[in-house]
N, C-alpha and C. Protein backbone atom coordinates (compact mmCIF):
# COMPACT_ATOMS: atom_id res chain seq x y z
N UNK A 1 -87.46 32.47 34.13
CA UNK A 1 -87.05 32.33 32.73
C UNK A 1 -86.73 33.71 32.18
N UNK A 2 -85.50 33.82 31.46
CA UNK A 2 -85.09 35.17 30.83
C UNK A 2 -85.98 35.55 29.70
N UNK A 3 -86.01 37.13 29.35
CA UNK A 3 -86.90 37.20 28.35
C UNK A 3 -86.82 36.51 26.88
N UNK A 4 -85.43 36.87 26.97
CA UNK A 4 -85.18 36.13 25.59
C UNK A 4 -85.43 34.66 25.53
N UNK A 5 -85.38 33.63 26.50
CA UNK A 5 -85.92 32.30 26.27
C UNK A 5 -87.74 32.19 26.68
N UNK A 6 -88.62 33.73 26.76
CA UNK A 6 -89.55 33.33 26.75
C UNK A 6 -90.04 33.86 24.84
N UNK A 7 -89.13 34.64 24.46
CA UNK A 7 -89.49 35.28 23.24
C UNK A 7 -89.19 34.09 22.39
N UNK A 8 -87.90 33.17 22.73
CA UNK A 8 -87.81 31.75 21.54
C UNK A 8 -88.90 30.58 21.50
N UNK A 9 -89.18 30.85 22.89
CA UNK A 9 -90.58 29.42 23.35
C UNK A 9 -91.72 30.05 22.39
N UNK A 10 -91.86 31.56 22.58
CA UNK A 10 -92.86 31.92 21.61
C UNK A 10 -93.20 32.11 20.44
N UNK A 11 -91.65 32.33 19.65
CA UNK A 11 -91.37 32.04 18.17
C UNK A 11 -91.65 30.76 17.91
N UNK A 12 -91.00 29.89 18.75
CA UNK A 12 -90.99 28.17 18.36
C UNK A 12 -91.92 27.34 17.90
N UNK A 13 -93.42 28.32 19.67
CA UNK A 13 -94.61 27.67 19.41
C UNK A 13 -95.52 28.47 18.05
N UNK A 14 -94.59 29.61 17.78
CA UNK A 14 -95.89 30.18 16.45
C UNK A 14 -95.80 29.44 15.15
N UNK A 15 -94.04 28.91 15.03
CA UNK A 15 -93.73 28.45 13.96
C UNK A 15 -94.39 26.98 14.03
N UNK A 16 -94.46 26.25 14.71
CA UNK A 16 -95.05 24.99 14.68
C UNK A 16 -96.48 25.17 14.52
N UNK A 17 -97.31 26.38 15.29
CA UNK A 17 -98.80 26.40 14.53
C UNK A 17 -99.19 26.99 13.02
N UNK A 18 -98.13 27.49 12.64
CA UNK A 18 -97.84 27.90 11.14
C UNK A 18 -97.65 27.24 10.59
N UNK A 19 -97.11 26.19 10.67
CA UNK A 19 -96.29 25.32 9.91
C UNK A 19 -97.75 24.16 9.00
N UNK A 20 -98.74 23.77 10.12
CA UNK A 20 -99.60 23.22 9.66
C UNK A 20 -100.64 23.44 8.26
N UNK A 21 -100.95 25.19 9.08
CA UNK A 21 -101.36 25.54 8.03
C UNK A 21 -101.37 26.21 6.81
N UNK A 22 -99.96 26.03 6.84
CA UNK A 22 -99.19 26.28 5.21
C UNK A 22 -99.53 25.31 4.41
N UNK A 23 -99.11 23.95 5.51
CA UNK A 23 -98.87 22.80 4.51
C UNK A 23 -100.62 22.40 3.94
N UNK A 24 -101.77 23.00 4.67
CA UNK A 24 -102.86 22.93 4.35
C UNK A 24 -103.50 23.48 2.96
N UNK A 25 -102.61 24.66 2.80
CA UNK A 25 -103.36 25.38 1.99
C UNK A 25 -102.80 25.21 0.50
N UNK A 26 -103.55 24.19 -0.31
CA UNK A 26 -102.71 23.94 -1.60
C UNK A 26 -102.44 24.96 -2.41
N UNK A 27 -101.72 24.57 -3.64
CA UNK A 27 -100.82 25.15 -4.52
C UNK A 27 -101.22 24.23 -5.96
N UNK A 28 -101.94 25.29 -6.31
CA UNK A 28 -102.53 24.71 -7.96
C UNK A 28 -101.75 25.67 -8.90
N UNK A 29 -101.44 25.49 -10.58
CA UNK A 29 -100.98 26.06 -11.78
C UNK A 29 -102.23 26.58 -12.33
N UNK A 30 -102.59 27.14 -13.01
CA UNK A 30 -103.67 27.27 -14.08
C UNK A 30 -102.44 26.52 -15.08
N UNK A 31 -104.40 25.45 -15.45
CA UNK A 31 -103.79 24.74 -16.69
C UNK A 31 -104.31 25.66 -18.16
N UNK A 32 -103.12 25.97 -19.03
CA UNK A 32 -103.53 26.92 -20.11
C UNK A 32 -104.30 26.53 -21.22
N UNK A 33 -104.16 24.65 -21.42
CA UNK A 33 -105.08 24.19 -21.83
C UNK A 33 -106.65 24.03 -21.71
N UNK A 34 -106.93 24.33 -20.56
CA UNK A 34 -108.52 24.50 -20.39
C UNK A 34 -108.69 25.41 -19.32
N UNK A 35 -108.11 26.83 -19.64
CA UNK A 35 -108.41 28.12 -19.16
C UNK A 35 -108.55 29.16 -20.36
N UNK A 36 -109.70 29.42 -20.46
CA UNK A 36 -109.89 30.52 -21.39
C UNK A 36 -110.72 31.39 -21.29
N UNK A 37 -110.54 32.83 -22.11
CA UNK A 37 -111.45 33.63 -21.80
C UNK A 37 -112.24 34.40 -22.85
N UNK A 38 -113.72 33.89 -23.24
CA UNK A 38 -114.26 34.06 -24.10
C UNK A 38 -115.06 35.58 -23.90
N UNK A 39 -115.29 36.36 -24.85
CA UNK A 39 -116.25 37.81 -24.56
C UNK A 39 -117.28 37.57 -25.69
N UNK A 40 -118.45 38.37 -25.66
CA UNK A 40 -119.72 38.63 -26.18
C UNK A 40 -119.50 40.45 -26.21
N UNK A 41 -119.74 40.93 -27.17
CA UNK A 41 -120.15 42.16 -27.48
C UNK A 41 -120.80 42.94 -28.92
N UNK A 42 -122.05 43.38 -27.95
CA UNK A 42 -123.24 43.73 -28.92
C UNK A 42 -122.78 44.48 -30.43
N UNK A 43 -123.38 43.92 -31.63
CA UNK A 43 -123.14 44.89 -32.86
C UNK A 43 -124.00 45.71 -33.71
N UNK A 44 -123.77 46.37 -33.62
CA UNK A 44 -124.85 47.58 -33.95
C UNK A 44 -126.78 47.01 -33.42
N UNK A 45 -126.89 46.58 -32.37
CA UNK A 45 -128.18 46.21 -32.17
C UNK A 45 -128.64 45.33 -32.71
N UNK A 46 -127.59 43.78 -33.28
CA UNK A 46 -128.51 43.60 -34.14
C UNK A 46 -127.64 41.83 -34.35
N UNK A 47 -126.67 41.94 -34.02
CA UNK A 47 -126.05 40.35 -33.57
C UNK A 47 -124.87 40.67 -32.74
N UNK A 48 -123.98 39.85 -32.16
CA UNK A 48 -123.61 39.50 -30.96
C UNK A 48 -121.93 38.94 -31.73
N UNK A 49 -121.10 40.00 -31.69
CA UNK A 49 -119.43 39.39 -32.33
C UNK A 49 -118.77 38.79 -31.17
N UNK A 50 -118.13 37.94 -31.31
CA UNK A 50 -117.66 36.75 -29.93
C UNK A 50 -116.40 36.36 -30.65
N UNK A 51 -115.51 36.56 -29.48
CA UNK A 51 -114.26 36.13 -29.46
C UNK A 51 -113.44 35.45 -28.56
N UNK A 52 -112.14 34.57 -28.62
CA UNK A 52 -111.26 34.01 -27.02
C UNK A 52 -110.54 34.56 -27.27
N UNK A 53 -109.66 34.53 -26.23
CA UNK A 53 -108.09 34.73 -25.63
C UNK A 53 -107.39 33.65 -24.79
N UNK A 54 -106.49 32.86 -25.33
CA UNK A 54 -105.83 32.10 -24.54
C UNK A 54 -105.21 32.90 -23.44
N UNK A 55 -104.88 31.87 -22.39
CA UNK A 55 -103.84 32.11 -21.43
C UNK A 55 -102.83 31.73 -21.72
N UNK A 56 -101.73 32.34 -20.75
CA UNK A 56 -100.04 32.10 -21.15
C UNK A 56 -99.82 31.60 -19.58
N UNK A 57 -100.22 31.84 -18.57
CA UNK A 57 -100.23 31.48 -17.57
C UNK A 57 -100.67 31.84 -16.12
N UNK A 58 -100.40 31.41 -14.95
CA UNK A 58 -100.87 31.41 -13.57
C UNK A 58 -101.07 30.27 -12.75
N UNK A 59 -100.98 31.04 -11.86
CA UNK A 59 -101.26 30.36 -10.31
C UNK A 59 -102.37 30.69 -9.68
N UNK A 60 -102.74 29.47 -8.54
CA UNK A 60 -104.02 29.43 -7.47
C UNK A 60 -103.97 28.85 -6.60
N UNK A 61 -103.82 29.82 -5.30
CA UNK A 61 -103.77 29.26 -4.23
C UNK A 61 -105.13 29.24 -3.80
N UNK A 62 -105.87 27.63 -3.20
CA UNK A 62 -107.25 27.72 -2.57
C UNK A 62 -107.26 26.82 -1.66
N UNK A 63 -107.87 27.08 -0.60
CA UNK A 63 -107.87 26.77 1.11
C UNK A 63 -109.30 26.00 0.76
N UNK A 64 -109.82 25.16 0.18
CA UNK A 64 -111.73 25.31 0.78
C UNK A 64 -112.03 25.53 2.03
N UNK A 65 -110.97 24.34 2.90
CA UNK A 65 -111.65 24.20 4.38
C UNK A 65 -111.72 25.79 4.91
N UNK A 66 -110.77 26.35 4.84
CA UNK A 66 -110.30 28.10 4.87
C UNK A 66 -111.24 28.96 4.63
N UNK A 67 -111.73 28.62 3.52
CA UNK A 67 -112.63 29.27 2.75
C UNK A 67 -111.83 30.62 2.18
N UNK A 68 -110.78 30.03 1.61
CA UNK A 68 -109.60 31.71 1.05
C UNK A 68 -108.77 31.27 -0.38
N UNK A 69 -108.78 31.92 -1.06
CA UNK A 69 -107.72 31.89 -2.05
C UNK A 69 -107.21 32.79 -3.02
N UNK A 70 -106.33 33.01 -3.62
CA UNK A 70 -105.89 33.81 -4.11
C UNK A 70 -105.40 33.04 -5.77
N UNK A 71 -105.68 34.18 -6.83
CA UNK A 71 -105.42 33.99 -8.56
C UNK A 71 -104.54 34.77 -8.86
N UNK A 72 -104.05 34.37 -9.91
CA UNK A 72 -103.57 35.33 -11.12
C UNK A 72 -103.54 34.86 -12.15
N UNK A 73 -103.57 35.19 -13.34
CA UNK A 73 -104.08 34.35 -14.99
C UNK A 73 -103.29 35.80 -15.17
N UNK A 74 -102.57 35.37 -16.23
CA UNK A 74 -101.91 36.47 -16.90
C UNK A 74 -102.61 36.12 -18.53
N UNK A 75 -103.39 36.62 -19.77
CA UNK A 75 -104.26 36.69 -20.82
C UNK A 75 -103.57 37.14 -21.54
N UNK A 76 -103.34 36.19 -23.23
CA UNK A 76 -102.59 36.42 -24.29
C UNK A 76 -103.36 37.60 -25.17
N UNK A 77 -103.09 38.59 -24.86
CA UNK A 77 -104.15 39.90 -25.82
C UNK A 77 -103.83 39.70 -27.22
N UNK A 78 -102.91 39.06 -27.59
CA UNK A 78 -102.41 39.10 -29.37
C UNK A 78 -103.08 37.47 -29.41
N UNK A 79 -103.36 36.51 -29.15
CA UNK A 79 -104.50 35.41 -28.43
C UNK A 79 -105.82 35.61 -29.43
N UNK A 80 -105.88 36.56 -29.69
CA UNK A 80 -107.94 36.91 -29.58
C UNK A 80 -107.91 35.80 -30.98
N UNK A 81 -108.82 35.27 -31.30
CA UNK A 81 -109.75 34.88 -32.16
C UNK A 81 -111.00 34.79 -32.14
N UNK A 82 -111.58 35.59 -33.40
CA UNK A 82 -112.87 35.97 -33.53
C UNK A 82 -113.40 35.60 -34.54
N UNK A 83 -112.49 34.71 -35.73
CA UNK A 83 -113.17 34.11 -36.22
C UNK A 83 -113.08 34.34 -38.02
N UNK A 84 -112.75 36.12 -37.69
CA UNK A 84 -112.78 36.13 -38.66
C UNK A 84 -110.81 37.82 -38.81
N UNK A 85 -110.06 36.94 -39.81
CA UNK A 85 -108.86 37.37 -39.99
C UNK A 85 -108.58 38.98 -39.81
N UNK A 86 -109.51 39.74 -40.48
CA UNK A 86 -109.48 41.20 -40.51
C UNK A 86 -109.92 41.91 -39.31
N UNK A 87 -110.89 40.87 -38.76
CA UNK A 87 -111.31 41.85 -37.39
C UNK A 87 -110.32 41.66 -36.29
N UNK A 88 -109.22 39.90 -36.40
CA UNK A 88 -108.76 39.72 -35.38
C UNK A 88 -107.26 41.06 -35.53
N UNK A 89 -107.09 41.53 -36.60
CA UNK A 89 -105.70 42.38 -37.14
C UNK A 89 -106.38 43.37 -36.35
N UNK A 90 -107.60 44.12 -36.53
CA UNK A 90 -108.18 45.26 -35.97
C UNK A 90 -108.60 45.23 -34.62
N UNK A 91 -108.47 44.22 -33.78
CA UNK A 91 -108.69 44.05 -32.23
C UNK A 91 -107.26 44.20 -31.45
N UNK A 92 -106.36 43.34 -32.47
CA UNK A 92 -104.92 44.17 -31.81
C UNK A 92 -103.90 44.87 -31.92
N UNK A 93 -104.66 46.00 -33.14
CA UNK A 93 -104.34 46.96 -33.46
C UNK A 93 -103.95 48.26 -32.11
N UNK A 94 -103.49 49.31 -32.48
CA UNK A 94 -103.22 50.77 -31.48
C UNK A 94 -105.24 50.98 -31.47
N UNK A 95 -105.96 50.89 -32.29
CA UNK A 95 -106.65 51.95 -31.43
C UNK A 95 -107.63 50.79 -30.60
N UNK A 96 -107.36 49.34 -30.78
CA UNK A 96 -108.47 48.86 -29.57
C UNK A 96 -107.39 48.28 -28.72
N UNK A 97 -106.42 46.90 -28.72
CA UNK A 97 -105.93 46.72 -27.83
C UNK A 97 -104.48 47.00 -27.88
N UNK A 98 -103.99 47.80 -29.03
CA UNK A 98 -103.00 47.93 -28.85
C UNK A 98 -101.46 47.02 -28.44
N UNK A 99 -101.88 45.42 -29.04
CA UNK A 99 -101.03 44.35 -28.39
C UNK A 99 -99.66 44.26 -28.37
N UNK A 100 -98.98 45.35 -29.36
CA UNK A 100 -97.67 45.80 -29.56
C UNK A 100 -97.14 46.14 -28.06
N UNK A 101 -97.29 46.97 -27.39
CA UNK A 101 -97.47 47.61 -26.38
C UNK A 101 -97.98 46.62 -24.88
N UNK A 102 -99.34 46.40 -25.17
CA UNK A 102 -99.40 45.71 -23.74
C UNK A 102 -100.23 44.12 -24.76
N UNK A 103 -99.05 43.29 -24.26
CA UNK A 103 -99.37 42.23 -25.38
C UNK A 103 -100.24 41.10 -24.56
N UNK A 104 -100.29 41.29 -22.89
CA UNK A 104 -101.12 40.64 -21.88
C UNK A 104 -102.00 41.09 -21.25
N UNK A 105 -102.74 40.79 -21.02
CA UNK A 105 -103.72 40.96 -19.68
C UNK A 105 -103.46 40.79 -18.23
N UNK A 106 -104.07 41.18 -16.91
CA UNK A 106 -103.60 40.02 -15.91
C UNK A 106 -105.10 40.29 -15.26
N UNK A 107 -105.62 39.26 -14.54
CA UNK A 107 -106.45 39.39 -13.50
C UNK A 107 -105.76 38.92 -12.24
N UNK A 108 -106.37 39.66 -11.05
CA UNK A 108 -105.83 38.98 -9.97
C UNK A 108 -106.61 39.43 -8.97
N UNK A 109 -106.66 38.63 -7.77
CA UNK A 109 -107.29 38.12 -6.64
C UNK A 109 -107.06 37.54 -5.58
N UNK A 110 -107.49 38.35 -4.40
CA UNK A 110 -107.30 37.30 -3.19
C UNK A 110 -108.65 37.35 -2.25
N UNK A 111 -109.33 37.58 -2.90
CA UNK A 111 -111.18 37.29 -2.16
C UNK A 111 -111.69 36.51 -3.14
N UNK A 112 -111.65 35.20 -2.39
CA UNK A 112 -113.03 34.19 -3.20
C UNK A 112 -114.44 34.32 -2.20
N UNK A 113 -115.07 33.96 -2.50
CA UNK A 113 -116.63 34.42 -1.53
C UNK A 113 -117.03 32.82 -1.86
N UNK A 114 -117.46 32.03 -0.94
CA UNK A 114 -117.98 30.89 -0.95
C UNK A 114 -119.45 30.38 -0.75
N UNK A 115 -119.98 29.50 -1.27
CA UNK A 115 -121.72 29.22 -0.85
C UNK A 115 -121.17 27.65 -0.25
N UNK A 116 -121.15 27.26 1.04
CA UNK A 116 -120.88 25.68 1.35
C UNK A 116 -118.99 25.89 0.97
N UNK A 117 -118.67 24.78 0.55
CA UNK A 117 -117.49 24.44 0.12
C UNK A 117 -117.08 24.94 -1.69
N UNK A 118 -118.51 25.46 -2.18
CA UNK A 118 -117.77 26.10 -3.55
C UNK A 118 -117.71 27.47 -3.80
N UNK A 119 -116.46 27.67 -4.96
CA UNK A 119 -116.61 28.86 -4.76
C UNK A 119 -117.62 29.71 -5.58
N UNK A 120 -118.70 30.62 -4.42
CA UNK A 120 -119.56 31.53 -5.82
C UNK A 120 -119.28 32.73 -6.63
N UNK A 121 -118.01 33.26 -6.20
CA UNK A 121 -117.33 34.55 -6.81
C UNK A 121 -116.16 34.66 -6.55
N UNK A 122 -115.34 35.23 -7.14
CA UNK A 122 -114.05 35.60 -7.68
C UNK A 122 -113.75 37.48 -7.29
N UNK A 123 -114.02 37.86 -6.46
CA UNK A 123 -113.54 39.69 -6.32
C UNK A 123 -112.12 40.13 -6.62
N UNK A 124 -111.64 40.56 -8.24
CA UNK A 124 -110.55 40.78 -8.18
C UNK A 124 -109.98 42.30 -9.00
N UNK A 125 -109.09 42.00 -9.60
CA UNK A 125 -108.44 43.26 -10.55
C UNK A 125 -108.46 43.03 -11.76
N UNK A 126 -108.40 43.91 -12.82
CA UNK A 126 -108.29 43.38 -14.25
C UNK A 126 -107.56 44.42 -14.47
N UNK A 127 -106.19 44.34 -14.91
CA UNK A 127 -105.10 45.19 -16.02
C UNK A 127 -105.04 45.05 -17.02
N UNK A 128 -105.87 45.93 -17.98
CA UNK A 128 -105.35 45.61 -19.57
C UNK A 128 -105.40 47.24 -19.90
N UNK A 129 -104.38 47.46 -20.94
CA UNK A 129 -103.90 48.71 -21.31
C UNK A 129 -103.26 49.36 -20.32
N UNK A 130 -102.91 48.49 -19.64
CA UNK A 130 -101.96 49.99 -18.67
C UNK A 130 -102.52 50.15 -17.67
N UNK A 131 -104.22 49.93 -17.52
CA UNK A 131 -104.90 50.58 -16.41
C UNK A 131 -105.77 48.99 -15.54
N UNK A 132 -106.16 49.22 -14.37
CA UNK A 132 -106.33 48.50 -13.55
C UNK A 132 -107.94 48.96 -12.80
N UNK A 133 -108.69 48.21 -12.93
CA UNK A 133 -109.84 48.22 -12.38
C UNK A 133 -110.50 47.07 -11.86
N UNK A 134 -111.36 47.50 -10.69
CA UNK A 134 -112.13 46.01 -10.16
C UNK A 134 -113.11 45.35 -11.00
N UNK A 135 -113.08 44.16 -10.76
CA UNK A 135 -114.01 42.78 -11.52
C UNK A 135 -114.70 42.23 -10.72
N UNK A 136 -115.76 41.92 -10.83
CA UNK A 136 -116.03 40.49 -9.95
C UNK A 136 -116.53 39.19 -10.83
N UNK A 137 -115.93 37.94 -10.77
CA UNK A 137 -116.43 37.30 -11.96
C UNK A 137 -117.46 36.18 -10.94
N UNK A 138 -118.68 35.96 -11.15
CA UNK A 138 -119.76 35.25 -10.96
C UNK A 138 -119.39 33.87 -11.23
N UNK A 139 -119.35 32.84 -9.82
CA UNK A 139 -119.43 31.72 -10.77
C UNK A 139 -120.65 30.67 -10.82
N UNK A 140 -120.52 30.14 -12.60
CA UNK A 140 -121.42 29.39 -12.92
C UNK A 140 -122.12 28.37 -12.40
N UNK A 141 -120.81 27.41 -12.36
CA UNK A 141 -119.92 26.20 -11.75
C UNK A 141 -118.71 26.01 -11.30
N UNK A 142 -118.24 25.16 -10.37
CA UNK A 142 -117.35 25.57 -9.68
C UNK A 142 -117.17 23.82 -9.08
N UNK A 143 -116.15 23.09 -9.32
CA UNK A 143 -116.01 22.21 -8.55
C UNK A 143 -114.28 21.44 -8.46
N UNK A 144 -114.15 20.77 -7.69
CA UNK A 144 -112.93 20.15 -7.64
C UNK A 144 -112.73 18.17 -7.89
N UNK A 145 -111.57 17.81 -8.77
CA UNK A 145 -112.18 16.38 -8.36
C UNK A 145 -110.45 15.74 -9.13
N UNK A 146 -110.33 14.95 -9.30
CA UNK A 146 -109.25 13.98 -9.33
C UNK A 146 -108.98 13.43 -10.52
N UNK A 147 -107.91 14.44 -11.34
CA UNK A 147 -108.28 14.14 -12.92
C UNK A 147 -107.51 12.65 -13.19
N UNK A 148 -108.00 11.97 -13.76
CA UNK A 148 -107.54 10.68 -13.83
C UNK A 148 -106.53 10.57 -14.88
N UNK A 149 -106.13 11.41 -15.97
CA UNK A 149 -104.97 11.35 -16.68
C UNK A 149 -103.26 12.15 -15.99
N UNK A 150 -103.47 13.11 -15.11
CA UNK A 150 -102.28 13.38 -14.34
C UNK A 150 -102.34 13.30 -13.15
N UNK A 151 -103.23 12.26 -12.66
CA UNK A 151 -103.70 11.63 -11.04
C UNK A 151 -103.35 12.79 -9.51
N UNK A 152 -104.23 13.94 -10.50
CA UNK A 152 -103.56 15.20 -9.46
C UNK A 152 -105.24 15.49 -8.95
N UNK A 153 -105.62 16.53 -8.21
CA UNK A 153 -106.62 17.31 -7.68
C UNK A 153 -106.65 18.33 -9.38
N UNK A 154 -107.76 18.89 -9.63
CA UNK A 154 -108.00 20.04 -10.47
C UNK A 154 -109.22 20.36 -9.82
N UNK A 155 -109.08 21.93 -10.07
CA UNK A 155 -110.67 22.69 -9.33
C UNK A 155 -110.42 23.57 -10.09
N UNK A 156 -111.57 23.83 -10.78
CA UNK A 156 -111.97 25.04 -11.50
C UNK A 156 -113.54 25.39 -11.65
N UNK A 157 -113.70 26.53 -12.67
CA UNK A 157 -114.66 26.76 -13.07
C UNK A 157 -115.50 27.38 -14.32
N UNK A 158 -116.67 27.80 -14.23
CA UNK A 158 -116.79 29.35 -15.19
C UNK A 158 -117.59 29.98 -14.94
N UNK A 159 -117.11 31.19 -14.72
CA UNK A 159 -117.34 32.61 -14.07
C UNK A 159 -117.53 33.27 -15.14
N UNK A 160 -118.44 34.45 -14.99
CA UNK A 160 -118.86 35.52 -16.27
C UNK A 160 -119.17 36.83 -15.26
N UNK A 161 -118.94 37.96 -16.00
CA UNK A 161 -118.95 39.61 -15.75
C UNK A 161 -119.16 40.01 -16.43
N UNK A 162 -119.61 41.26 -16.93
CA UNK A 162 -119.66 42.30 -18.00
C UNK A 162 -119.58 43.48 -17.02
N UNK A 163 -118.11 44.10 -18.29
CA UNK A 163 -117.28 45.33 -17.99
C UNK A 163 -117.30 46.34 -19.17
N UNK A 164 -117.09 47.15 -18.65
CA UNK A 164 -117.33 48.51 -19.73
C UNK A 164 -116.05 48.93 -20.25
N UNK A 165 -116.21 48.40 -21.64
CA UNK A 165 -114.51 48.65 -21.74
C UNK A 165 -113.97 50.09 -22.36
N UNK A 166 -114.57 50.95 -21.88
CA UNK A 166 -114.05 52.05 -22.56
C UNK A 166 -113.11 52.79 -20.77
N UNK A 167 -113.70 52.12 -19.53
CA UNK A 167 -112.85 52.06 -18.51
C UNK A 167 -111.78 51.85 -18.56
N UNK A 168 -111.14 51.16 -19.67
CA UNK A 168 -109.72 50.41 -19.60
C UNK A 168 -109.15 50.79 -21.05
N UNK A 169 -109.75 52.10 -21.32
CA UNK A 169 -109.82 52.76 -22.64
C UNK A 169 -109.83 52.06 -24.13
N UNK A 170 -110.48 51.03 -23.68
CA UNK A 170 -110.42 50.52 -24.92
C UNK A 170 -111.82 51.33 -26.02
N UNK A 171 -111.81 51.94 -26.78
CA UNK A 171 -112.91 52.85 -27.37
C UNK A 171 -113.24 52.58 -28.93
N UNK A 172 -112.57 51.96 -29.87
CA UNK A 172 -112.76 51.75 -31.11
C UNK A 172 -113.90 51.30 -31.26
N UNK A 173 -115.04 51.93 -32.19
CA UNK A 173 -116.35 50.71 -33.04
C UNK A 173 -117.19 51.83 -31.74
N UNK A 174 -116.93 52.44 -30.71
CA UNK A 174 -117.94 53.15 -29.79
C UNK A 174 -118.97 53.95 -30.17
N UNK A 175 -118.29 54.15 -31.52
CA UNK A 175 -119.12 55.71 -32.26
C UNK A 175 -119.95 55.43 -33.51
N UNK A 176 -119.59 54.22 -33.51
CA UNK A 176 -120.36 53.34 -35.30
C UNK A 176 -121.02 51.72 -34.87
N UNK A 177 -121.12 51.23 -33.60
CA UNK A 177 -122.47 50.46 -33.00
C UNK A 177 -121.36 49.33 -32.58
N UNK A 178 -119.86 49.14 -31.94
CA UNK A 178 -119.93 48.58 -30.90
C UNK A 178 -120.28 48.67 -29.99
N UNK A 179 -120.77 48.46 -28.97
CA UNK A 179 -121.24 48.33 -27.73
C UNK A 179 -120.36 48.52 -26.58
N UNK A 180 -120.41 49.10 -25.53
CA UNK A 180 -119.38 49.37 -24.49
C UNK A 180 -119.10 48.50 -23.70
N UNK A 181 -120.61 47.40 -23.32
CA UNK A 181 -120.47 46.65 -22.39
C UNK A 181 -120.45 45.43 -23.14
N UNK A 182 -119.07 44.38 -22.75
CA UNK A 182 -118.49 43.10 -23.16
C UNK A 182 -118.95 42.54 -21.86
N UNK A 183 -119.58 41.57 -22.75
CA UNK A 183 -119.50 40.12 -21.41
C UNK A 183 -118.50 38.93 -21.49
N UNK A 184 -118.17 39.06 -20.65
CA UNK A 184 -116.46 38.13 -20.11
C UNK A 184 -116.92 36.53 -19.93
N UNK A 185 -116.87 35.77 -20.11
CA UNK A 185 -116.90 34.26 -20.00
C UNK A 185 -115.87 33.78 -19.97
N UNK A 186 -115.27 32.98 -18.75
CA UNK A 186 -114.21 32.87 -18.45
C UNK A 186 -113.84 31.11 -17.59
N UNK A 187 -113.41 30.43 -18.37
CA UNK A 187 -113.16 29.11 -17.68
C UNK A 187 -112.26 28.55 -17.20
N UNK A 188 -111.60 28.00 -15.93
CA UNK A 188 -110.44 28.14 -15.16
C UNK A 188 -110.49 26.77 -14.80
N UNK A 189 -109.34 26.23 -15.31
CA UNK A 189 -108.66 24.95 -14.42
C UNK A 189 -107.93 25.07 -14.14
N UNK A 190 -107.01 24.47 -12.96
CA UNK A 190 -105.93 24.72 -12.02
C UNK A 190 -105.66 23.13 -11.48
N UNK A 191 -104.25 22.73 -12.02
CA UNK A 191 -103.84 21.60 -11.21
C UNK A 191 -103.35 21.52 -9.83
N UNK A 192 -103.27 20.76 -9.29
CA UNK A 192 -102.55 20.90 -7.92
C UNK A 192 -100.98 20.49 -8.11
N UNK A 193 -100.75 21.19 -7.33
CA UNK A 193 -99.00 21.02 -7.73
C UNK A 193 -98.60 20.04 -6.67
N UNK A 194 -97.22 19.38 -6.63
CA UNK A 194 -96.90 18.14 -5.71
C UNK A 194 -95.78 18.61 -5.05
């Protein structure tokens, strides 16, 4: 046999064992309706200011049998509600998030870490302001199941971290009793796509 018809037998047979496990490894949306990302951060020692951020969108690829998958959630930073009108003007203002400028967030990921078939962590990136640093978001709960109004697969969860946000320069309220370290609460659904 010539080389070149042993190099096509060997393309042929890689593409047919590839082929399987593509078609294995699903293809979920983040649904923006029940993905959100709530924070906790301390005020002057003495109560706890809490705010969300919708999502605008993303994708999730997850293997269970694999045990692999990969995120991205892109986070509406002009989004925040906190509840109250003046603080939400002053969160996406130039000196904390600056939303003029970088008006999203993104996290992203391709290490899930598993206990059994769920997933217990999320190891990824977080970009906000320009700058990019590692996360790992903890998860709470974590499961998959068969939503009966768009008769699809959904798997999600909620995962929590606390990050120091003066890393990602966010610094306003640092010097008069915000707190540096925000805790991230973060809840993720993902449909399966067809």
């Amino acid at each position: 046999m010539s080389a070149a018809r042993v190099l096509a037998a060997g393309l042929a047979v890689c593409a047919a064992w590839a082929a399987p496990v593509q078609a294995q490894t699903p293809n979920y949306a983040i649904d923006p309706t029940h993905t959100f990302v709530n924070y906790e951060n301390g005020h002057y020692g003495t109560t706890t200011n809490r705010g969300r951020f919708s999502t605008k969108d993303g994708t999730l690829y997850f293997d269970r049998a694999g045990r692999a998958g990969k995120v991205e959630v892109i986070i509406d930073i002009s989004s925040v509600n906190t509840g109250v009108d003046f603080l939400n003007r002053q969160i996406q203002g130039k000196d904390f998030f600056n939303v003029a400028d970088f008006p999203t967030a993104t996290f992203t990921s391709n290490k899930f870490v598993f206990d059994g078939d769920k997933v217990s962590e999320v190891q990824g990136q977080l970009t906000l302001k320009g700058q990019t640093h590692p996360v790992t978001l903890k998860a709470t709960k974590f499961n998959c199941y068969t939503n009966p109004l768009v008769k699809r697969e959904v798997c999600g969860g909620d995962f929590e971290t606390t990050i120091q946000r003066s890393l990602w320069g966010v610094l306003w309220g640092l010097q008069f009793g915000f707190e540096d370290a925000v805790k991230l609460i973060i809840q993720i659904e993902a449909i399966k796509l067809q």
